[in-house]
Protein backbone atom coordinates (compact mmCIF):
# COMPACT_ATOMS: atom_id res chain seq x y z
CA UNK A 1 111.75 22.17 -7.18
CA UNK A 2 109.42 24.68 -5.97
CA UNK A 3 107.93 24.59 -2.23
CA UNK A 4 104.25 24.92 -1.89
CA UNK A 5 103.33 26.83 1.50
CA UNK A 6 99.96 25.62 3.20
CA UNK A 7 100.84 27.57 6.42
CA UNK A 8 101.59 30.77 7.41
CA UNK A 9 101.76 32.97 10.25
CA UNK A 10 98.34 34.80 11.26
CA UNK A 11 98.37 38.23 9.33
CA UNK A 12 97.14 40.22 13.00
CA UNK A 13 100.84 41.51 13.47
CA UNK A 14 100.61 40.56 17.42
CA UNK A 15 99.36 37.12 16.67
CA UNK A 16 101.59 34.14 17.17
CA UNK A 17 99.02 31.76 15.62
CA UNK A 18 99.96 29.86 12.33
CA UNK A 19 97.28 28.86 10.39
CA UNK A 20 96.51 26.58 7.51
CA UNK A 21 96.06 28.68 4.62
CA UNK A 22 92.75 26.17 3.28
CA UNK A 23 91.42 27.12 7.01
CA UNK A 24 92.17 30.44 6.98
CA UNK A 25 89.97 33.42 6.88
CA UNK A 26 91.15 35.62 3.85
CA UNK A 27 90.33 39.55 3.79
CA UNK A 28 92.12 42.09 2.01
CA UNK A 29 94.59 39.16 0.38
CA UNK A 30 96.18 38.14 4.03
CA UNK A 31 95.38 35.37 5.58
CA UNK A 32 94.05 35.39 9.27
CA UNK A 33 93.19 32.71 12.57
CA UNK A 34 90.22 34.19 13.07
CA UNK A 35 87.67 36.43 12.48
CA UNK A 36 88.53 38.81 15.62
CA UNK A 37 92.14 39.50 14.04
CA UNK A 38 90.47 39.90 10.10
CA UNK A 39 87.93 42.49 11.83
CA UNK A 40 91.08 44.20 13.46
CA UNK A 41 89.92 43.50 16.84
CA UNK A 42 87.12 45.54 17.36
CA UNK A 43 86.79 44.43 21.15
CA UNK A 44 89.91 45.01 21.83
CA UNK A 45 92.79 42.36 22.43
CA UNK A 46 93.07 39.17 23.68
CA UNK A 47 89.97 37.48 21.56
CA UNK A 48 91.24 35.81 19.46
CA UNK A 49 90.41 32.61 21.09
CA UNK A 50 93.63 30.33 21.19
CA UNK A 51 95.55 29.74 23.99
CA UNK A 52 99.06 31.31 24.57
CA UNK A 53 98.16 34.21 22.16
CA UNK A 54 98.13 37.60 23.55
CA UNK A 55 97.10 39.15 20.33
């Protein structure tokens, strides 16, 4: 029996989000919650926009 995975944890190592991988933003073949942690923060911290995550 094999397991298909549809989530995953954000790629942004200091990011606690999970994200579906069909919602996910791709770059570089990782998976990502949003577009601040694909860009590698460029503003710095803190944006990427869900609550409780200090990434």
């Amino acid at each position: 029996m094999t397991a298909t995975v549809t989530q995953m944890k954000c790629a942004c190592e200091s990011c606690l989000c999970i994200v579906s991988l069909e919602a996910a933003i791709q770059k570089d073949g990782k998976y990502y919650c949003s577009e601040a942690c694909a860009d590698g923060h460029p503003n710095g911290h803190g944006d990427c926009g869900h609550a409780g995550c200090g990434c």
